[in-house]
C-alpha atoms as a PDB file:
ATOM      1  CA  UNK A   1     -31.865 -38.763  23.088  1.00  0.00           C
ATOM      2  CA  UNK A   2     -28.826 -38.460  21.371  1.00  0.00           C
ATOM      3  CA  UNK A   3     -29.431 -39.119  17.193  1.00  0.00           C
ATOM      4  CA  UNK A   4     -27.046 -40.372  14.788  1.00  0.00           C
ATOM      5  CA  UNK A   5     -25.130 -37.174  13.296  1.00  0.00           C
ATOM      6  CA  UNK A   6     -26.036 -38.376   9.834  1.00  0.00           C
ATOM      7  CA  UNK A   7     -28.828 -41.678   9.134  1.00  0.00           C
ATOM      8  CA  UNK A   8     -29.521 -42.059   5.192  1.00  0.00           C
ATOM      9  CA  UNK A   9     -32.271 -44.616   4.705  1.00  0.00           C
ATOM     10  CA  UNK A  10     -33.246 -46.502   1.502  1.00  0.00           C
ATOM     11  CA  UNK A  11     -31.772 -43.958  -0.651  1.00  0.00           C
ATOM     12  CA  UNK A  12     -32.339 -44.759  -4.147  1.00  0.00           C
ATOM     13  CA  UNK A  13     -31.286 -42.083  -6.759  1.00  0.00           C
ATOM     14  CA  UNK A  14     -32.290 -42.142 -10.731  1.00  0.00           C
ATOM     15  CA  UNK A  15     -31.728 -39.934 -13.890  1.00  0.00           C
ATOM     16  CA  UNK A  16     -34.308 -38.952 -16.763  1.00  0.00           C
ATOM     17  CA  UNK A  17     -33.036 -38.618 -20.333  1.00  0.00           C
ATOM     18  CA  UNK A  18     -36.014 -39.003 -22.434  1.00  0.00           C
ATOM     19  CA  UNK A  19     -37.807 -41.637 -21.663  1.00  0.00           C
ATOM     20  CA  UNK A  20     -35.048 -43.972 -20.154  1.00  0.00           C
ATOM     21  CA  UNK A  21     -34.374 -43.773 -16.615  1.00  0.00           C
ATOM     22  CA  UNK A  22     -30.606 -44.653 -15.426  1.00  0.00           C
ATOM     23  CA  UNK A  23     -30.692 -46.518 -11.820  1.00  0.00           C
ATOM     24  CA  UNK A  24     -27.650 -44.636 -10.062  1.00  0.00           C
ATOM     25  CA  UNK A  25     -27.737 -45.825  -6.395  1.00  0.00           C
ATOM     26  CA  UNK A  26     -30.729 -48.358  -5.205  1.00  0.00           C
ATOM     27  CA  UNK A  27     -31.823 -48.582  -1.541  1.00  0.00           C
ATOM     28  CA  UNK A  28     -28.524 -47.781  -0.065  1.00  0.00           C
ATOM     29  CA  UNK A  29     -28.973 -46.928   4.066  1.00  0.00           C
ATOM     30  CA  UNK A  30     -25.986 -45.951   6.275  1.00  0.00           C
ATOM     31  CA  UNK A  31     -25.551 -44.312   9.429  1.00  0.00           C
ATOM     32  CA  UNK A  32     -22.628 -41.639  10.771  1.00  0.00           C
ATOM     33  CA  UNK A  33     -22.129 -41.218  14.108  1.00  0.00           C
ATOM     34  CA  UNK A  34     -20.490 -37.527  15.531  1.00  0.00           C
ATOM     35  CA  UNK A  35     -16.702 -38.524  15.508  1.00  0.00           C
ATOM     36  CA  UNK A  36     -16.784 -41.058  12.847  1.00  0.00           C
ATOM     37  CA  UNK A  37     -15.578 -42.185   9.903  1.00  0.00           C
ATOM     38  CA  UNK A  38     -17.176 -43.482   6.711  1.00  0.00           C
ATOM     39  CA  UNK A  39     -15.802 -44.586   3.303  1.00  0.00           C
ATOM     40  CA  UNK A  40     -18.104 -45.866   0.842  1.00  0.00           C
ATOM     41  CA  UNK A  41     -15.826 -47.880  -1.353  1.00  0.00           C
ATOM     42  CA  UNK A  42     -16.823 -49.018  -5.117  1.00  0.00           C
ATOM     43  CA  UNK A  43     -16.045 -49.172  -8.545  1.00  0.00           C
ATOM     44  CA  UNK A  44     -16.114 -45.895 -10.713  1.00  0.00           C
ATOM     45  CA  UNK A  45     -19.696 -45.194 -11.700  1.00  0.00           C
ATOM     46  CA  UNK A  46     -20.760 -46.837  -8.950  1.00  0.00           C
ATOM     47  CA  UNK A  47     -22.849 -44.312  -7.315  1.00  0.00           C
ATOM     48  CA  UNK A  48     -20.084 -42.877  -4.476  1.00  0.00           C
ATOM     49  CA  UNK A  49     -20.532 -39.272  -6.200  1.00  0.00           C
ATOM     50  CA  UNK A  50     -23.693 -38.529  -6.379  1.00  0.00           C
ATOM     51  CA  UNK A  51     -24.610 -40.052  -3.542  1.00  0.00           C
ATOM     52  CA  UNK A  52     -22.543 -37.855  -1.526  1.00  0.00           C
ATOM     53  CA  UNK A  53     -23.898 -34.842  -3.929  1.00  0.00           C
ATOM     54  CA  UNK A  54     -27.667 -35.755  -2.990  1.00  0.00           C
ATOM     55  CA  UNK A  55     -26.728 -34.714   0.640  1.00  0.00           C
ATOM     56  CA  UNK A  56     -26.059 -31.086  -0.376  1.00  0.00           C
ATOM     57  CA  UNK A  57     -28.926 -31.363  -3.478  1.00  0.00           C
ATOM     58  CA  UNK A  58     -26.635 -30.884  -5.841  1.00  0.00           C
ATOM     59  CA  UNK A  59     -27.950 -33.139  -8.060  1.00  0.00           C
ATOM     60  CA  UNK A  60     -29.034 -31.765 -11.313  1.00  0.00           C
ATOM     61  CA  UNK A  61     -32.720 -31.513 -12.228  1.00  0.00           C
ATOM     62  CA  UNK A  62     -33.350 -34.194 -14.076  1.00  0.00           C
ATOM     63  CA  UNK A  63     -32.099 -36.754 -10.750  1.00  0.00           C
ATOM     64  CA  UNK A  64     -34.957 -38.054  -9.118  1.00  0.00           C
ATOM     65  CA  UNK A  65     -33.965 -38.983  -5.456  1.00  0.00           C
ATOM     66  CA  UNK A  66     -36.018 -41.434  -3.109  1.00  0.00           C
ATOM     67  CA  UNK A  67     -35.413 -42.110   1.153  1.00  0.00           C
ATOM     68  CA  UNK A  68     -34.100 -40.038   3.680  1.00  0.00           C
ATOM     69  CA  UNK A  69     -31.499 -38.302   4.555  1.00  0.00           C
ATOM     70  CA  UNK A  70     -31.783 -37.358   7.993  1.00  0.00           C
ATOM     71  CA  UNK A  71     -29.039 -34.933   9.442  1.00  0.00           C
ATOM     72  CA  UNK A  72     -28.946 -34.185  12.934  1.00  0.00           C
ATOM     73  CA  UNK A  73     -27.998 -29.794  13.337  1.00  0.00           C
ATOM     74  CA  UNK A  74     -25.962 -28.322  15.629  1.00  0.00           C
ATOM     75  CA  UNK A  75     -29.209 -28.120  18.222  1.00  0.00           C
ATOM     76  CA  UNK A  76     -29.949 -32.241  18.199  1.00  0.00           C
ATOM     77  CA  UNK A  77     -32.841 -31.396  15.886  1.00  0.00           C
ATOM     78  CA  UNK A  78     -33.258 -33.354  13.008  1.00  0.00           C
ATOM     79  CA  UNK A  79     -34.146 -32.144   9.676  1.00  0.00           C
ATOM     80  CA  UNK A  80     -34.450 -34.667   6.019  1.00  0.00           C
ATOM     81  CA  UNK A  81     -32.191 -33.330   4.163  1.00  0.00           C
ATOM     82  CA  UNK A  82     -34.010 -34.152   0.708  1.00  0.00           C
ATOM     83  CA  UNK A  83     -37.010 -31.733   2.148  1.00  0.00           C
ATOM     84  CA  UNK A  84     -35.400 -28.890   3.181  1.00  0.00           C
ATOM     85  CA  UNK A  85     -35.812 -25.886   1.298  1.00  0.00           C
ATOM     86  CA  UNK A  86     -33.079 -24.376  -1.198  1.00  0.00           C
ATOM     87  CA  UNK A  87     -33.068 -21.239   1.584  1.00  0.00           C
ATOM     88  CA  UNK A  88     -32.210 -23.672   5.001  1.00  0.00           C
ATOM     89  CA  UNK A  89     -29.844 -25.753   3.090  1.00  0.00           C
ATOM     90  CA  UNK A  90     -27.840 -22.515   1.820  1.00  0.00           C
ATOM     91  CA  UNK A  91     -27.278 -22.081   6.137  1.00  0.00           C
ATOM     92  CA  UNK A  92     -26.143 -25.782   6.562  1.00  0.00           C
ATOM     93  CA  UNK A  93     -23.630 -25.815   3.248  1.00  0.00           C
ATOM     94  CA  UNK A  94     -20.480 -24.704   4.153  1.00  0.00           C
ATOM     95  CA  UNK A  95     -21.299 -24.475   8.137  1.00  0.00           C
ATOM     96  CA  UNK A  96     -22.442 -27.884   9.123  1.00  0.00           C
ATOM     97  CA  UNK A  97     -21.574 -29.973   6.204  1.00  0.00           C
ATOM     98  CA  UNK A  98     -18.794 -28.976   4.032  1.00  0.00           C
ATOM     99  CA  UNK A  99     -17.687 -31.490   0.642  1.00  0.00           C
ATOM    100  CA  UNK A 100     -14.265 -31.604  -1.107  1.00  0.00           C
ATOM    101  CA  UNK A 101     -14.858 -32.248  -4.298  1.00  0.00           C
ATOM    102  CA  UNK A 102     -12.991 -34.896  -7.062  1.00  0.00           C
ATOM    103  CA  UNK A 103     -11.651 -31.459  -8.669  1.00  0.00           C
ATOM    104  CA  UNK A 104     -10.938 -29.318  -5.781  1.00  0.00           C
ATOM    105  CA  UNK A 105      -8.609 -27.245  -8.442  1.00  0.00           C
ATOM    106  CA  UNK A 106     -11.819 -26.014 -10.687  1.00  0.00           C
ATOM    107  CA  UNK A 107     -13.603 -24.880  -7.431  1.00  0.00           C
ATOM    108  CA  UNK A 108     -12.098 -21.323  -7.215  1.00  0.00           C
ATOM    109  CA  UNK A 109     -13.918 -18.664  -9.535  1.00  0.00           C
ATOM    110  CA  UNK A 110     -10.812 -17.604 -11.979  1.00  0.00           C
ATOM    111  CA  UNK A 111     -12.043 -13.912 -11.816  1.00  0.00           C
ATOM    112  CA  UNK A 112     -12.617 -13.328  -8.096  1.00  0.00           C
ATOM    113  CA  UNK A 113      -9.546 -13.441  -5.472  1.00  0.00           C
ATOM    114  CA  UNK A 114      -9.109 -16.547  -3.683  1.00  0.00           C
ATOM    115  CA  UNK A 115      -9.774 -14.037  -0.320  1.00  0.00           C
ATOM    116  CA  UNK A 116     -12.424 -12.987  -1.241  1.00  0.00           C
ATOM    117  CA  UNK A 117     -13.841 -16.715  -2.537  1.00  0.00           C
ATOM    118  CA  UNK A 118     -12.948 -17.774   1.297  1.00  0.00           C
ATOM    119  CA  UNK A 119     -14.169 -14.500   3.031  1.00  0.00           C
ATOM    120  CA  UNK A 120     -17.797 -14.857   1.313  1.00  0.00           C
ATOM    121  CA  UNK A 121     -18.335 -17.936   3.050  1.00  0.00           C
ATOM    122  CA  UNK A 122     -17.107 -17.073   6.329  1.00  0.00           C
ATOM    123  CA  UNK A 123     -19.467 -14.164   6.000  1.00  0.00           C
ATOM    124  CA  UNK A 124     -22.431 -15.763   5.217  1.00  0.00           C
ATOM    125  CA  UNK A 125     -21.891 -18.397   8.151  1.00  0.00           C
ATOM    126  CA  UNK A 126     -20.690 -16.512  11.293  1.00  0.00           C
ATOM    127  CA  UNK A 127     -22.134 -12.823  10.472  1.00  0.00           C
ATOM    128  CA  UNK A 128     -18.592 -10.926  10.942  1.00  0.00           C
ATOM    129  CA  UNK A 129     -17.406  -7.516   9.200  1.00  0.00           C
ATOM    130  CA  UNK A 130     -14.817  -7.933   6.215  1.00  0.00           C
ATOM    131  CA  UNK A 131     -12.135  -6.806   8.569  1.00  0.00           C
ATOM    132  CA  UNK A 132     -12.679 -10.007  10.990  1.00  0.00           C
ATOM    133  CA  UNK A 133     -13.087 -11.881   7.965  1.00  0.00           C
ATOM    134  CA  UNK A 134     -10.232 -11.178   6.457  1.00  0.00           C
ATOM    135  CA  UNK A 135      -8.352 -11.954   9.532  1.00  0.00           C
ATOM    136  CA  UNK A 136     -10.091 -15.070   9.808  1.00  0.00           C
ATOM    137  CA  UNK A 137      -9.030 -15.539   6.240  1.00  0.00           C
ATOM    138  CA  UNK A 138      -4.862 -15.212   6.995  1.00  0.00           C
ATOM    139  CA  UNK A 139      -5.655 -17.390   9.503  1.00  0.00           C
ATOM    140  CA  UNK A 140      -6.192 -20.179   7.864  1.00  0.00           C
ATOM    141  CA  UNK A 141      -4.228 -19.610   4.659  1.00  0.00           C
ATOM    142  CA  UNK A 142      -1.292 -19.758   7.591  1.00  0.00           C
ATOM    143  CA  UNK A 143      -2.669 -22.712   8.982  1.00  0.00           C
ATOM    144  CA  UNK A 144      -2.091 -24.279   5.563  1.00  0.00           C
ATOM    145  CA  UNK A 145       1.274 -23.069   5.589  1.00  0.00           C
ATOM    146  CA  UNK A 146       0.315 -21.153   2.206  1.00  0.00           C
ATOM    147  CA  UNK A 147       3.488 -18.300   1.928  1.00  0.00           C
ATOM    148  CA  UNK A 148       2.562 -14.710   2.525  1.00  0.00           C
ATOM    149  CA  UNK A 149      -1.089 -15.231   3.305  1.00  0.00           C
ATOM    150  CA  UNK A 150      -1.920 -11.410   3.287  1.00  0.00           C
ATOM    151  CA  UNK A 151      -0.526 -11.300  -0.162  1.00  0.00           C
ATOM    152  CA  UNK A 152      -2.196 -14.650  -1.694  1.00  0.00           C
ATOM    153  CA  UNK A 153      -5.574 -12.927  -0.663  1.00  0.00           C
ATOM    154  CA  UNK A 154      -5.591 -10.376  -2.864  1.00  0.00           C
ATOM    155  CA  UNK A 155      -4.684 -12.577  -5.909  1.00  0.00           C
ATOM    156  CA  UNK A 156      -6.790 -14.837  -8.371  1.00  0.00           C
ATOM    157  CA  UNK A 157      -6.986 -18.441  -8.968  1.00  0.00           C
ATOM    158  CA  UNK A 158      -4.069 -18.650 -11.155  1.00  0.00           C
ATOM    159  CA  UNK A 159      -1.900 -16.139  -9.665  1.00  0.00           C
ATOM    160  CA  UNK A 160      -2.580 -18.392  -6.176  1.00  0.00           C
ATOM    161  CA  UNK A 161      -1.352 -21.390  -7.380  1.00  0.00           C
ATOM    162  CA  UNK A 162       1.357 -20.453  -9.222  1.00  0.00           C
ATOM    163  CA  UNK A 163       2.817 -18.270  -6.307  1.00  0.00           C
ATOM    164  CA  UNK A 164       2.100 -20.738  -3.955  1.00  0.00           C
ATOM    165  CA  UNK A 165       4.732 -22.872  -6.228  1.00  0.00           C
ATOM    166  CA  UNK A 166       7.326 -20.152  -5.537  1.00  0.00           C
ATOM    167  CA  UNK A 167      11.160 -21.531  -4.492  1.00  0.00           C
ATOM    168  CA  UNK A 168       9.089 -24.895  -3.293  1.00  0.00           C
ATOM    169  CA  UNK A 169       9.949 -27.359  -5.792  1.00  0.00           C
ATOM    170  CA  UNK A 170      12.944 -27.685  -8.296  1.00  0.00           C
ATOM    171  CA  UNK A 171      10.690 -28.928 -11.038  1.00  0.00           C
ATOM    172  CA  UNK A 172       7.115 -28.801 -11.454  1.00  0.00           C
ATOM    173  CA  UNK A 173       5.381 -31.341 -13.978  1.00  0.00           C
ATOM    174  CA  UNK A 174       2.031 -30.111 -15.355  1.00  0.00           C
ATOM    175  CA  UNK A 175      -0.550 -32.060 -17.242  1.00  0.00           C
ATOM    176  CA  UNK A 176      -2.443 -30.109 -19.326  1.00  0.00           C
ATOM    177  CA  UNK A 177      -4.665 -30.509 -22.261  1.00  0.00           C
ATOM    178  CA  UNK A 178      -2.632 -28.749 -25.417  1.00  0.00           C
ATOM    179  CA  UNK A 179      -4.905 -26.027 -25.633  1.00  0.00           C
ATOM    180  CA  UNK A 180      -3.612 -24.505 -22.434  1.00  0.00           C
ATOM    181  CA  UNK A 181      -0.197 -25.552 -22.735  1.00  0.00           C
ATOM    182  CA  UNK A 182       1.019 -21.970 -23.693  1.00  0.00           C
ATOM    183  CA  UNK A 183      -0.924 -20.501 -20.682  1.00  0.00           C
ATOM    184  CA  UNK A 184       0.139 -22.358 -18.095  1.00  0.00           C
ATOM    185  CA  UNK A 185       3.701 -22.192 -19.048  1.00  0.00           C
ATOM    186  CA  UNK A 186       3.567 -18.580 -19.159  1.00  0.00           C
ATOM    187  CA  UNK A 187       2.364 -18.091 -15.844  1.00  0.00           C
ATOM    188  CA  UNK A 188       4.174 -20.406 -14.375  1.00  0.00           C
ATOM    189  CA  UNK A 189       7.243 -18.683 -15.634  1.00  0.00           C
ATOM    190  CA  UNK A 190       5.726 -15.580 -14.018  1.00  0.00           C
ATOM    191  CA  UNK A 191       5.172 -17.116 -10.472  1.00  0.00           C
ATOM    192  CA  UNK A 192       7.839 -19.752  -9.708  1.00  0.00           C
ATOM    193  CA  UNK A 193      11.514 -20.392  -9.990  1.00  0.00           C
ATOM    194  CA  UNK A 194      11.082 -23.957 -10.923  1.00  0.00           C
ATOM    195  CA  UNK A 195      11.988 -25.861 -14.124  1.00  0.00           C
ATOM    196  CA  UNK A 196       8.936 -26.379 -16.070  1.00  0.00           C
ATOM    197  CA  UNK A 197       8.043 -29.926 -17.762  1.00  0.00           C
ATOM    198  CA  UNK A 198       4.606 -29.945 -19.554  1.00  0.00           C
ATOM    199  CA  UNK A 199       3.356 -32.919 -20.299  1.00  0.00           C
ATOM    200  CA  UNK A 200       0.651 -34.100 -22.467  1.00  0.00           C
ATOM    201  CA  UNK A 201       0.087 -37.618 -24.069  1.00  0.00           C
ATOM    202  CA  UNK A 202       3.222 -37.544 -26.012  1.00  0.00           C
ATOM    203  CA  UNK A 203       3.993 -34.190 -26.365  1.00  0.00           C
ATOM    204  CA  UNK A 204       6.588 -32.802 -23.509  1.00  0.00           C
ATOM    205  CA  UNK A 205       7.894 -29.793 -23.589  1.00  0.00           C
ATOM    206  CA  UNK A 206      10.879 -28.189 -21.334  1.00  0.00           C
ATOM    207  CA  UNK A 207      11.308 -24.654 -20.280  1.00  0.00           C
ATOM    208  CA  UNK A 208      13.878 -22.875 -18.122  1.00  0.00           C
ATOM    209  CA  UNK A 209      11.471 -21.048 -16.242  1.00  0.00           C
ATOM    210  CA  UNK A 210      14.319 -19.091 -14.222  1.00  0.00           C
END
């Protein structure tokens, strides 16, 4: 018998502060079938996020999390995914269910090479050397028609970005909190050819970045 790739079932999710207790989602049940599409539409606050976080627990601690969430593996075998252990979940993270987050930008570690940030998991999933890795790596930086793949893998968060902005765009526009105004101008002098516009509330500033 064939199972559902993904059947939640009367999932009900709380947080603790003190003694209150905030109701995030209440008895919410869906099913995904292999091949599928789902959107869960609502209002912000509504409980989209974390519901989608309880799947991977990456709820904080103090979320209390009721139901099942019962994920069909690779092998037909079904496993709840709010019972599996913090060891079996690091195998299906990544490899059988991967999430993009709201931020995707604050993802990448600032201090590690965006390679290497890819490589890790590729690693840990399909048990190759760094040398298949790292081809596996180009790969799909080329797939994403990133420029110069074998150079963007040796460079950090910043440097990626930036570089990636390279002779693509006339002007780039950049909202940034003031704080990191002088920053991001900087290095975006350093990596692109574009005009620069900063923007923030009221403030704009304009740089010749060339």
């Amino acid at each position: 018998m064939t199972h559902p790739l993904l059947q939640v079932q009367n999932l009900s999710i709380n947080f603790t502060s003190g003694k209150a207790v905030n109701t995030a989602v209440q008895n919410i049940s869906f099913t995904v079938h292999s091949g599928q599409i789902l959107a869960i539409v609502g209002e912000s606050g509504s409980g989209k996020s974390v519901t989608a976080l309880s799947l991977l627990q990456l709820l904080p601690r103090q979320a209390l999390v009721k139901g099942e969430l019962l994920f069909a593996s690779g092998n037909q075998q079904r496993v709840d995914l709010l019972k599996t252990s913090g060891r079996q979940m690091n195998t299906i993270r990544g490899k059988d269910i991967a999430m993009i987050f709201q931020e995707p930008m604050t993802s990448l570690n600032p201090v590690i090479t965006c390679g290497k940030q890819v490589m890790e998991s590729i690693q840990l999933h399909q048990h190759i050397s760094s040398q298949a890795a790292r081809q596996k790596t180009i790969e799909l930086f080329e797939q994403t028609d990133l420029p110069n793949p074998a150079e963007l893998i040796l460079q950090e968060k910043v440097e990626f970005l930036f570089s990636s902005l390279r002779k693509e765009f006339d002007y780039v526009i950049i909202d940034t909190p003031p704080v990191g105004l002088v920053t991001d101008a900087l290095l975006l002098s350093k990596y692109s050819d574009a005009n620069l516009y900063v923007v923030r509330q009221n403030f704009t500033l304009k740089e010749d970045a060339s």
